[in-house]
PDB file of N, CA and C in Angstrom:
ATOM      1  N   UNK A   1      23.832 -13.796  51.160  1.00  0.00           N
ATOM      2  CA  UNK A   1      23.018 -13.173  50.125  1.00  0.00           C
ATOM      3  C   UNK A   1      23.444 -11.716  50.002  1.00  0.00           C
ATOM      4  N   UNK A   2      23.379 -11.207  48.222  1.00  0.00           N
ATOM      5  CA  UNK A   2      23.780  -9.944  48.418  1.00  0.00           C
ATOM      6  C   UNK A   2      23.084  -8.750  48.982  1.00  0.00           C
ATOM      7  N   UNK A   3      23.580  -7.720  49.601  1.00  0.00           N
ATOM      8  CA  UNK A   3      22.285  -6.334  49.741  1.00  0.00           C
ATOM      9  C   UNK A   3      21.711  -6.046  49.050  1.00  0.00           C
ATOM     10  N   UNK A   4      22.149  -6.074  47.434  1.00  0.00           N
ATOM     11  CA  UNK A   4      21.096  -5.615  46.407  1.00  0.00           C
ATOM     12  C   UNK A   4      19.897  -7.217  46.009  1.00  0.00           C
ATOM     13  N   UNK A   5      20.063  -8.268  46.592  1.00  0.00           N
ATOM     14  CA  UNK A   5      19.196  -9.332  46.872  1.00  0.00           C
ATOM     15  C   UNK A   5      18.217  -9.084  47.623  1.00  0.00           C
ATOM     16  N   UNK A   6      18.690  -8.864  48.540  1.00  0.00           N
ATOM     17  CA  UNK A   6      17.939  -8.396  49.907  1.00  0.00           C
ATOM     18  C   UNK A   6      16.833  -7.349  49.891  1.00  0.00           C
ATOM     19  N   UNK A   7      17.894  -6.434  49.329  1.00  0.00           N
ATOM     20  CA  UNK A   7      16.199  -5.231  49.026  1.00  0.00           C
ATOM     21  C   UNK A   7      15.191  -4.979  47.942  1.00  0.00           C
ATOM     22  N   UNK A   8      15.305  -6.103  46.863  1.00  0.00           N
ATOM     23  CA  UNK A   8      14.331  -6.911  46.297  1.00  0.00           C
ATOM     24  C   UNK A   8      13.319  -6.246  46.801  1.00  0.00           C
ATOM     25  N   UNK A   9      12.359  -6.403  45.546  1.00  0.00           N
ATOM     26  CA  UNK A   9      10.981  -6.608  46.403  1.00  0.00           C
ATOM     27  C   UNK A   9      10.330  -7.750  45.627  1.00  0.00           C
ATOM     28  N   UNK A  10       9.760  -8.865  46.612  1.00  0.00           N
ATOM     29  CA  UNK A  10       9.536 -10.115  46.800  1.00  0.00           C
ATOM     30  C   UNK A  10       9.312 -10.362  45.222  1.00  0.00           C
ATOM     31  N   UNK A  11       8.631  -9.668  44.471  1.00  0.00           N
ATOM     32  CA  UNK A  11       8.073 -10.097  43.761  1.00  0.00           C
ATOM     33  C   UNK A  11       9.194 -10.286  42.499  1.00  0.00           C
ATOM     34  N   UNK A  12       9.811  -9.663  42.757  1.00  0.00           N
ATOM     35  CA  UNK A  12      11.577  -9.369  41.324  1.00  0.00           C
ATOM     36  C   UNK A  12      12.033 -10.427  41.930  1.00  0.00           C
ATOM     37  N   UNK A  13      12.176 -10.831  43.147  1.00  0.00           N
ATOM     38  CA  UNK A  13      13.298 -12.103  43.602  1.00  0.00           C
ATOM     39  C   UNK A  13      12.474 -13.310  43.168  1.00  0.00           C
ATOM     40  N   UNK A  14      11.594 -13.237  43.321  1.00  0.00           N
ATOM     41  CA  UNK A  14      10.420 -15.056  42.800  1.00  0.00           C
ATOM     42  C   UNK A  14      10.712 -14.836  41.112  1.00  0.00           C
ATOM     43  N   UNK A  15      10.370 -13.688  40.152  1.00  0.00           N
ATOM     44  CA  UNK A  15      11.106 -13.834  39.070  1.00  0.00           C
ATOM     45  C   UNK A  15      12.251 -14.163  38.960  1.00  0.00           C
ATOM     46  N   UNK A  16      13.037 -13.912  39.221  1.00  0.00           N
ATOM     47  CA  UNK A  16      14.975 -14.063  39.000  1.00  0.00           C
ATOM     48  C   UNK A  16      14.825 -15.587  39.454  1.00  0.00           C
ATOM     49  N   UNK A  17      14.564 -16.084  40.867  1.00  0.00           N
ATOM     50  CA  UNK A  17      14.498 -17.348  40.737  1.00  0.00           C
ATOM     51  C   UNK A  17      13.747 -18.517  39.569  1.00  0.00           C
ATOM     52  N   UNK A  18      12.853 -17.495  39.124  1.00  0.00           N
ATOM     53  CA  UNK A  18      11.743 -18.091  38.236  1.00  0.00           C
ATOM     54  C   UNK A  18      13.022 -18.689  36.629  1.00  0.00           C
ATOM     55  N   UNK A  19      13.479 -17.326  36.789  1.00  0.00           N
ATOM     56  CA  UNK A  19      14.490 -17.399  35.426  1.00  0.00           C
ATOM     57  C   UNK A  19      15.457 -18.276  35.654  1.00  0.00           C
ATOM     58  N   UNK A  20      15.953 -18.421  37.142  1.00  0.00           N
ATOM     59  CA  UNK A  20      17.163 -19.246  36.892  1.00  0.00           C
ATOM     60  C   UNK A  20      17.072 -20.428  36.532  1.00  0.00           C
ATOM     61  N   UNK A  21      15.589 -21.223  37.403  1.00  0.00           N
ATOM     62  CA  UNK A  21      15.393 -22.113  37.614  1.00  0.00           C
ATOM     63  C   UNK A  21      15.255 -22.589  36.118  1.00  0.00           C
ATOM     64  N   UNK A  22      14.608 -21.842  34.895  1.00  0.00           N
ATOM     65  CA  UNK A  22      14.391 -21.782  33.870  1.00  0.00           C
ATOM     66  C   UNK A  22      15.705 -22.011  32.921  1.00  0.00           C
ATOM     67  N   UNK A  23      16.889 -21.354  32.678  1.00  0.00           N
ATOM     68  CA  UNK A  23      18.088 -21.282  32.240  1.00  0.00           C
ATOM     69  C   UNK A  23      18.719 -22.935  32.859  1.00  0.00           C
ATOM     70  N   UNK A  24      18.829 -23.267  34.063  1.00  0.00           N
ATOM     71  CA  UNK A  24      19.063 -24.361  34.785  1.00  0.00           C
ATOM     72  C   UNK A  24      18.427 -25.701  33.590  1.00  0.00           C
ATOM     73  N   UNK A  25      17.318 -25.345  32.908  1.00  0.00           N
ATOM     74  CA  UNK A  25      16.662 -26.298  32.314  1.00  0.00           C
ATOM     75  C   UNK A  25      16.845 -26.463  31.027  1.00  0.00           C
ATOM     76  N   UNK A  26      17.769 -25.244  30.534  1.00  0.00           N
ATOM     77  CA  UNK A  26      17.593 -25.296  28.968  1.00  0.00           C
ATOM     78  C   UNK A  26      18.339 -26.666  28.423  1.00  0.00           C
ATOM     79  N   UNK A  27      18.370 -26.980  27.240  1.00  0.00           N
ATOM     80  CA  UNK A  27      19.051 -27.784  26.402  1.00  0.00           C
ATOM     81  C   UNK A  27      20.490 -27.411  26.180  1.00  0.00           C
ATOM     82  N   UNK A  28      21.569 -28.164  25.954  1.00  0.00           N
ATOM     83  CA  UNK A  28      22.747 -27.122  24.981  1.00  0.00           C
ATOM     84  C   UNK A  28      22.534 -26.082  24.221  1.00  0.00           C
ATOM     85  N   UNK A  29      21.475 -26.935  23.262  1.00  0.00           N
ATOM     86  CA  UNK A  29      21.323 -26.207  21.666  1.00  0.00           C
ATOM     87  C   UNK A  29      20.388 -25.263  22.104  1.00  0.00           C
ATOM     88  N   UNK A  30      19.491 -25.243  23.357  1.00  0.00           N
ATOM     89  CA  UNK A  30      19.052 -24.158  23.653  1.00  0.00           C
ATOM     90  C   UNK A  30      19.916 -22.952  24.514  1.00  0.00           C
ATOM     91  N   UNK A  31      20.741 -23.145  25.042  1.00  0.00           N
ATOM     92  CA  UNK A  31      21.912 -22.650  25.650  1.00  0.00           C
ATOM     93  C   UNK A  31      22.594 -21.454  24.685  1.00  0.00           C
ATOM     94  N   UNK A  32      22.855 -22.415  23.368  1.00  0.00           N
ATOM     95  CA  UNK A  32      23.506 -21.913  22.831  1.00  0.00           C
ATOM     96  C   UNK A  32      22.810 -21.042  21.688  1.00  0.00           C
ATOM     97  N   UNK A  33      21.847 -21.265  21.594  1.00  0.00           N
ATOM     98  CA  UNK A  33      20.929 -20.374  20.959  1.00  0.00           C
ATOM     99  C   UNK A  33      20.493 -19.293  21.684  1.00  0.00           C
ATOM    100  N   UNK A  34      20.673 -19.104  22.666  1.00  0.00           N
ATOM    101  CA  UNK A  34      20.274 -17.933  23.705  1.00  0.00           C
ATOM    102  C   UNK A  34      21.289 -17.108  24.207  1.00  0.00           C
ATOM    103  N   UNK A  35      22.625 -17.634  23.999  1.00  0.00           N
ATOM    104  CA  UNK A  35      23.765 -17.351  23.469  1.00  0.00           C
ATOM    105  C   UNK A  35      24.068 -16.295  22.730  1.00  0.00           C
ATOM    106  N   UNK A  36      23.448 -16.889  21.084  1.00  0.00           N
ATOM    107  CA  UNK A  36      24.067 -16.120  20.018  1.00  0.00           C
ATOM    108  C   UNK A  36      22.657 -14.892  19.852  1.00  0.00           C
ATOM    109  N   UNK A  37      21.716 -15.452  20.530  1.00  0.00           N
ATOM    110  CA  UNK A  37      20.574 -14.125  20.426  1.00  0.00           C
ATOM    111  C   UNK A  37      21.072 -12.980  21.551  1.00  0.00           C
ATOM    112  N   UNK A  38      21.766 -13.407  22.522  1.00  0.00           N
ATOM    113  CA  UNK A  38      22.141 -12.536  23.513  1.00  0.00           C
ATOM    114  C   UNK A  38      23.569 -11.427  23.000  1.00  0.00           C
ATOM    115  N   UNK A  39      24.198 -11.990  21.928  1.00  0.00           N
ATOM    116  CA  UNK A  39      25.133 -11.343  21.297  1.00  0.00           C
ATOM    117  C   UNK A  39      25.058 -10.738  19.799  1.00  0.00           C
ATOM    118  N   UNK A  40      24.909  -9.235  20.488  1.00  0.00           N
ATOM    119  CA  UNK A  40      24.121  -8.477  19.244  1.00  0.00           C
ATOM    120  C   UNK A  40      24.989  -8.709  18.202  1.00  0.00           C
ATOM    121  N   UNK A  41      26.366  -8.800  17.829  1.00  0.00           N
ATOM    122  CA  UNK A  41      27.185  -8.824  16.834  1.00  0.00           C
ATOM    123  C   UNK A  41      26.642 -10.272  16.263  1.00  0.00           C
ATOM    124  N   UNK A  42      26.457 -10.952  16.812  1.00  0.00           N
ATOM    125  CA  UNK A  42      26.162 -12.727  16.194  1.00  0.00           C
ATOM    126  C   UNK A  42      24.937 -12.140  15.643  1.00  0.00           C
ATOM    127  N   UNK A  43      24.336 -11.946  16.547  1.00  0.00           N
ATOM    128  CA  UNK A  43      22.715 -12.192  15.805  1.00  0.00           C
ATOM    129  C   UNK A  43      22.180 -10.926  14.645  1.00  0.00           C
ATOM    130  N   UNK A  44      23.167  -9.652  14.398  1.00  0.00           N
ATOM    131  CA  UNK A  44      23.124  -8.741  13.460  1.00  0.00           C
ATOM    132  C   UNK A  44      23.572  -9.468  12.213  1.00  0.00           C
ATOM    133  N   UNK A  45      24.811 -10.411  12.496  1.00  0.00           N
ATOM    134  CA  UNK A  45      25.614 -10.728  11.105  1.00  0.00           C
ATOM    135  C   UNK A  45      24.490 -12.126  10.267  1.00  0.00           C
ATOM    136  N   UNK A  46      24.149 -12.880  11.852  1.00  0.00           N
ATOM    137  CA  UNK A  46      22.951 -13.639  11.300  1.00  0.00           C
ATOM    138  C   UNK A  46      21.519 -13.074  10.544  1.00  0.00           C
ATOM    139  N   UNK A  47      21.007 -12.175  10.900  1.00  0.00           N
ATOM    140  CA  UNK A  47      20.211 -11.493  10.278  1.00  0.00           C
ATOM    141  C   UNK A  47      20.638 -10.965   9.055  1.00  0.00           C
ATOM    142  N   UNK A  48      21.517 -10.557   9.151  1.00  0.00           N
ATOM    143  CA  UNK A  48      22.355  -9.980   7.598  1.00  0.00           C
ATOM    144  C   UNK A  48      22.130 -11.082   6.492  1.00  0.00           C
ATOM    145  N   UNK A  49      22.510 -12.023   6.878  1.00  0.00           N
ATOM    146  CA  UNK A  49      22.976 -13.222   5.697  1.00  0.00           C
ATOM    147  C   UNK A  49      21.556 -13.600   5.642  1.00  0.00           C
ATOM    148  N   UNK A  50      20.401 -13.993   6.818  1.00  0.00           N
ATOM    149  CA  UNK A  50      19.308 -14.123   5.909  1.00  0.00           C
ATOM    150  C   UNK A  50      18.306 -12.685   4.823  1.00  0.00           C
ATOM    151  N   UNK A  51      18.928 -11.508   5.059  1.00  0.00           N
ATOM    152  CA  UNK A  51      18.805 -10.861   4.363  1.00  0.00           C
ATOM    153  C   UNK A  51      18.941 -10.795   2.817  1.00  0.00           C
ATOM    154  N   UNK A  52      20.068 -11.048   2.858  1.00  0.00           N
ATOM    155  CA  UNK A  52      20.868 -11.434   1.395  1.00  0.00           C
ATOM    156  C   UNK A  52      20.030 -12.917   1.018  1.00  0.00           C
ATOM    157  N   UNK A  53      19.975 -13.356   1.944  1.00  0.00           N
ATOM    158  CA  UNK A  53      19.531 -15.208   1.464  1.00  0.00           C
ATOM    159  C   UNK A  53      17.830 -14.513   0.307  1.00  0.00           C
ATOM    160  N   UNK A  54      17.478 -13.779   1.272  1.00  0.00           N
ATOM    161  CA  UNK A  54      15.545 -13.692   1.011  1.00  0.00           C
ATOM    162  C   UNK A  54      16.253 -12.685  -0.725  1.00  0.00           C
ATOM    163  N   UNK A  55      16.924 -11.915  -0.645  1.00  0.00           N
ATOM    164  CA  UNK A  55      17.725 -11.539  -1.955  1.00  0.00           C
ATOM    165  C   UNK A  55      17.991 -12.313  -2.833  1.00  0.00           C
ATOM    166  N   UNK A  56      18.179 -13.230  -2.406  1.00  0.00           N
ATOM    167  CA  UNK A  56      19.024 -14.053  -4.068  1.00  0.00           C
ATOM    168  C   UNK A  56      20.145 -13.811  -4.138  1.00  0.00           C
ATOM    169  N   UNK A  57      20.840 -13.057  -2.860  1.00  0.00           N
ATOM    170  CA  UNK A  57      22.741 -12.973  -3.302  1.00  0.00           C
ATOM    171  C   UNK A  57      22.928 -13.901  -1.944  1.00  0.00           C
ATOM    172  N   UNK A  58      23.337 -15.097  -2.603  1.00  0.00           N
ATOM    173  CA  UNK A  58      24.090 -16.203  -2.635  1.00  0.00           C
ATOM    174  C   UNK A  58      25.625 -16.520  -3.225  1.00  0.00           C
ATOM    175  N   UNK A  59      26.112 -17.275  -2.567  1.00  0.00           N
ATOM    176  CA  UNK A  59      26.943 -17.604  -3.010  1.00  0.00           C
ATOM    177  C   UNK A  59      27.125 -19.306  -3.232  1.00  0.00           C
ATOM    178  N   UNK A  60      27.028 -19.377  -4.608  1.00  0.00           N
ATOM    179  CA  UNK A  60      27.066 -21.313  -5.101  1.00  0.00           C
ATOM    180  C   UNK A  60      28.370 -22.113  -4.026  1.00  0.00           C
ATOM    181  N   UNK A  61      28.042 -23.051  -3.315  1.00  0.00           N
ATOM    182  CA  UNK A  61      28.630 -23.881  -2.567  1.00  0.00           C
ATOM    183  C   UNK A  61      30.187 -24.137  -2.787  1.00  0.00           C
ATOM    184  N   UNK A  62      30.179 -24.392  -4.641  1.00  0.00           N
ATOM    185  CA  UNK A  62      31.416 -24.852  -5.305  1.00  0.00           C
ATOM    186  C   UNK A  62      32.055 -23.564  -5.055  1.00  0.00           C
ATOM    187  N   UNK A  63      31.654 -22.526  -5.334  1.00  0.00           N
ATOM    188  CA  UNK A  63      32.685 -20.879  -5.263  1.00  0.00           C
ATOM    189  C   UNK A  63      33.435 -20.684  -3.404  1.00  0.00           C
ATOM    190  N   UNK A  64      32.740 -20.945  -2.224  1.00  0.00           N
ATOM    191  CA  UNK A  64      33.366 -20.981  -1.686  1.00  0.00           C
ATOM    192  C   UNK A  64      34.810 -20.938  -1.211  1.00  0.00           C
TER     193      UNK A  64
END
């Protein structure tokens, strides 16, 4: 175990286990959704486009 494990205090180490045990459980699609929320560039450009979406600047399927 590491030293910075070690000098924990009890209560941060039962969280962190709390989390792993948690992550250990996710789905793929939850995986991977926690993923792209964890990566500010993904989840800025995603926010962007529903920006534009709630706008009305779209782009028609066929123009692609």
């Amino acid at each position: 175990m590491s030293t910075a494990i070690k000098e924990m205090d009890r209560v941060e180490l039962v969280n962190l286990e709390r989390l792993a045990h948690v992550l250990k459980g996710l789905s793929v699609a939850e995986s991977e959704t926690l993923e792209i929320l964890l990566d500010q560039e993904a989840f800025r450009s995603i926010d962007q486009s529903l920006d534009q979406l709630k706008k009305g600047e779209r782009i028609p399927i066929d123009e692609w």
